[in-house]
Protein backbone atom coordinates (compact mmCIF):
# COMPACT_ATOMS: atom_id res chain seq x y z
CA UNK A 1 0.00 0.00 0.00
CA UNK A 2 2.85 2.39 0.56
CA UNK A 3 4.13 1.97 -2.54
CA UNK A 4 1.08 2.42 -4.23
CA UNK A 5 0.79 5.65 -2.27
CA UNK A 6 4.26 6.64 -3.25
CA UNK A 7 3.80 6.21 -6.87
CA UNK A 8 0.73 7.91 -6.68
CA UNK A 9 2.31 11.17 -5.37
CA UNK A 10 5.05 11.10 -7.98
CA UNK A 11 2.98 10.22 -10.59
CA UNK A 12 0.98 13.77 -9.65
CA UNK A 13 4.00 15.67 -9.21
CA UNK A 14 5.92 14.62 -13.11
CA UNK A 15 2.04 15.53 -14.24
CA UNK A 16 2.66 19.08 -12.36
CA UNK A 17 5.66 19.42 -13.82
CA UNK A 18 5.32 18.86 -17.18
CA UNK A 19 2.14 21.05 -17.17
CA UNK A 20 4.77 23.98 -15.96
CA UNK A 21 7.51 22.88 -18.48
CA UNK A 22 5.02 23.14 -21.28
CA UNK A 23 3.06 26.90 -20.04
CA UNK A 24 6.69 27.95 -20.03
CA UNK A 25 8.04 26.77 -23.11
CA UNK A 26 4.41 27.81 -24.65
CA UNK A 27 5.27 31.23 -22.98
CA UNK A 28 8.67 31.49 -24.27
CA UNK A 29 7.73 30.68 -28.35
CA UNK A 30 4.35 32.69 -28.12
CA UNK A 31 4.34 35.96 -30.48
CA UNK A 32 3.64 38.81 -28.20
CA UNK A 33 1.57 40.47 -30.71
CA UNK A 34 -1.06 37.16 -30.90
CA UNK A 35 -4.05 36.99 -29.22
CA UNK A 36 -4.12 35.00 -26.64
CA UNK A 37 -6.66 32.50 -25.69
CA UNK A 38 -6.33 30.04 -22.78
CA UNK A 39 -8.51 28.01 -20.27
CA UNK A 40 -7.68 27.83 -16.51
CA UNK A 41 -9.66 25.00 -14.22
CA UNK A 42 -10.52 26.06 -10.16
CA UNK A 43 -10.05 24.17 -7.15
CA UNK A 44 -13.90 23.42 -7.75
CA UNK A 45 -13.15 22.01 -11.06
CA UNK A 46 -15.17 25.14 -12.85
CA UNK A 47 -13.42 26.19 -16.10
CA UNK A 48 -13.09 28.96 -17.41
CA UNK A 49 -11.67 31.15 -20.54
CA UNK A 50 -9.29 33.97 -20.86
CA UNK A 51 -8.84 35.86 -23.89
CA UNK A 52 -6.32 38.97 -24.31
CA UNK A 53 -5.45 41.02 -27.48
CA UNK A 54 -2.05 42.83 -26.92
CA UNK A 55 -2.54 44.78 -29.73
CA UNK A 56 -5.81 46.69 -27.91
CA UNK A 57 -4.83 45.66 -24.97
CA UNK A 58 -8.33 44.29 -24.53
CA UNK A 59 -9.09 41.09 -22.22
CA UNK A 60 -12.19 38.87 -21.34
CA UNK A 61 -12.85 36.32 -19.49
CA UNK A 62 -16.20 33.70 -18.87
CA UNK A 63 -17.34 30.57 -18.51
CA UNK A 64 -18.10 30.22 -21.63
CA UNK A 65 -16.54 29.30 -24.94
CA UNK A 66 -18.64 30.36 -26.86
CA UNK A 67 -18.58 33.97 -25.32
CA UNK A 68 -15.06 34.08 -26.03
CA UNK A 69 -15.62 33.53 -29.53
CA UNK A 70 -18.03 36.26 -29.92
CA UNK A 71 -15.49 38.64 -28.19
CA UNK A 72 -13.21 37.81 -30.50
CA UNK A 73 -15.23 38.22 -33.49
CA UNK A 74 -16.09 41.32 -32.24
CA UNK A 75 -12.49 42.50 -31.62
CA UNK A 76 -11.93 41.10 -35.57
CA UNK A 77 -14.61 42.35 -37.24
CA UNK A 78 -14.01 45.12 -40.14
């Protein structure tokens, strides 16, 4: 059973880990100019979207997707 435990906990912290590597490597090869469009999960297990335009410096956030969509297309529109 200890085992078990054990590999348990190191299985969740490589998983915590590699999500970090990757949000930094993402950060490091993102264009600064993009928009940006991510999705961040609570302690509750709600999501939720993010959405910043550096250009306008505009942001928006919701629990929707398709809200940040429309935001977008708003943003884009000619």
């Amino acid at each position: 059973m200890n085992n078990q435990l054990t590999l348990s906990k190191y299985s969740d912290i490589k998983k915590k880990l590699q999500d970090v590597w990757q949000k930094i490597i993402k950060t490091l090869l993102a264009d600064p100019t993009e928009l940006q469009v991510w999705q961040k999960v609570d302690r509750h297990g709600n999501k939720y979207w993010y959405a910043y335009d550096p250009k306008t410096q505009k942001s928006f956030s919701s629990g929707s997707e398709a809200d940040i969509n429309i935001w977008i297309e708003q943003i884009y529109r000619y």
